[in-house]
Protein backbone atom coordinates (compact mmCIF):
# COMPACT_ATOMS: atom_id res chain seq x y z
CA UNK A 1 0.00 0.00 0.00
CA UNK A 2 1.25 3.64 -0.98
CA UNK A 3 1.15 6.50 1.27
CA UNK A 4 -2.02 7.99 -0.78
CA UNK A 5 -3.66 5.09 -0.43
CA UNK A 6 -3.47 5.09 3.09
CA UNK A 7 -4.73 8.91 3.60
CA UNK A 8 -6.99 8.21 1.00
CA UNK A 9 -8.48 5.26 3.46
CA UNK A 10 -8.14 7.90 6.37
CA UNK A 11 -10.07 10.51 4.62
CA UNK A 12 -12.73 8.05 3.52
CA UNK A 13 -13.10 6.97 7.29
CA UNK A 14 -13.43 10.39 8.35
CA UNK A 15 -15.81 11.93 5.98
CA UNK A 16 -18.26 8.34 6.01
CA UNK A 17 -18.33 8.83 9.84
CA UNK A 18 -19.02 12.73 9.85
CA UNK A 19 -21.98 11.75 7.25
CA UNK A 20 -23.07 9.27 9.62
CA UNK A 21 -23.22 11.39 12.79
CA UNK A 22 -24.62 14.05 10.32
CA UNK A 23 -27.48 11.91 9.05
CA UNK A 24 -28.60 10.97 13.15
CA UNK A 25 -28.45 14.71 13.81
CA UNK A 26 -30.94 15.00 11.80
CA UNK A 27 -34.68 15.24 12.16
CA UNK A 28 -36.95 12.17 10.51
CA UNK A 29 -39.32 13.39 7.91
CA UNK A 30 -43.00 12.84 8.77
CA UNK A 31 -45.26 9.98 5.82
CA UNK A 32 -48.11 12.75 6.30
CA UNK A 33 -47.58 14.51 2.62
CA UNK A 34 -50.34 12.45 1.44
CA UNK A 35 -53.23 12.54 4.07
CA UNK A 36 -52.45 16.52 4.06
CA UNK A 37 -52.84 16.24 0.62
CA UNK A 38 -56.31 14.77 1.10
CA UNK A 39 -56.97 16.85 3.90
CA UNK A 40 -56.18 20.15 2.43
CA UNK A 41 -54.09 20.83 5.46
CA UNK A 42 -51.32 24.25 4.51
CA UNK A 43 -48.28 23.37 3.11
CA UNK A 44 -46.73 26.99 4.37
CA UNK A 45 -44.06 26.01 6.86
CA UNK A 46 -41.25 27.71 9.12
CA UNK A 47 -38.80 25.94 6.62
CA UNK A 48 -40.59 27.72 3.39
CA UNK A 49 -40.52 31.12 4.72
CA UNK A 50 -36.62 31.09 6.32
CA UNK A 51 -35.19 28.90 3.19
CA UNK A 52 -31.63 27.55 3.83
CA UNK A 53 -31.56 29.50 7.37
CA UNK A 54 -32.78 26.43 9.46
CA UNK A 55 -30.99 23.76 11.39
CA UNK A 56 -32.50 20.84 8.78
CA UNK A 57 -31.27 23.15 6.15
CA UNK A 58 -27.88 23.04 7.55
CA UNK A 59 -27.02 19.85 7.94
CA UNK A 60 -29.21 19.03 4.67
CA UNK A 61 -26.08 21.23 3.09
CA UNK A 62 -23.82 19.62 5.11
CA UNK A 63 -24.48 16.04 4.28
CA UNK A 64 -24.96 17.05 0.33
CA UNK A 65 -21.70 18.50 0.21
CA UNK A 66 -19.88 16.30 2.14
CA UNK A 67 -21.60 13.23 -0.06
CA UNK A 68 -20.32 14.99 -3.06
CA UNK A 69 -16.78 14.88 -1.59
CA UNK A 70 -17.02 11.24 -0.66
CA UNK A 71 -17.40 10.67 -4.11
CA UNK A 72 -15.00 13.03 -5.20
CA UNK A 73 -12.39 11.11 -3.05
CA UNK A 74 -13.20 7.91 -4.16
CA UNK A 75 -12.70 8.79 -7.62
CA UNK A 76 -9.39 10.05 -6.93
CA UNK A 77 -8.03 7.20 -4.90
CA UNK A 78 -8.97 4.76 -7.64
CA UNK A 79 -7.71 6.65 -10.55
CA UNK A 80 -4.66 8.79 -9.29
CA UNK A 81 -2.39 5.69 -8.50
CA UNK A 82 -2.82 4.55 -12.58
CA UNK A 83 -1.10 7.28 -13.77
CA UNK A 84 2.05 7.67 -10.83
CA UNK A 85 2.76 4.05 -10.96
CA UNK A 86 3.72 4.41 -14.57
């Protein structure tokens, strides 16, 4: 195993258990969207008025982003030793 391989592997660790701890922050999401549907209940929430400005928001961002970076990092660890070994 290379060096890059190795903080590759420590970087994977890190961000997979930050988007774990992430994910259990955050609040479940509620099955109701269809019975309020039938029920005409108001779709206006505190989330629709203060967009992105929430703690949901937040860590929604958070996790997206990080995700993104996972993959971004995987990518890199499998391709980036096929072009120094040679």
């Amino acid at each position: 195993m290379s060096t890059l391989e190795i903080i590759g592997g420590a970087v994977l660790l890190a961000i997979c258990l930050a988007i774990i701890v992430i994910c259990l922050m955050q609040d479940q999401k509620s099955q109701d969207s269809m019975t309020a549907a039938l029920t005409g209940a108001s779709t206006d929430s505190f989330y629709g008025k203060n967009e992105g400005r929430t703690k949901e928001a937040i860590l929604n961002k958070i996790t997206r982003t990080l995700g993104i970076v996972l993959f971004i990092v995987v990518l890199a660890i499998n391709i980036v030793p096929l072009f120094i070994s040679k």
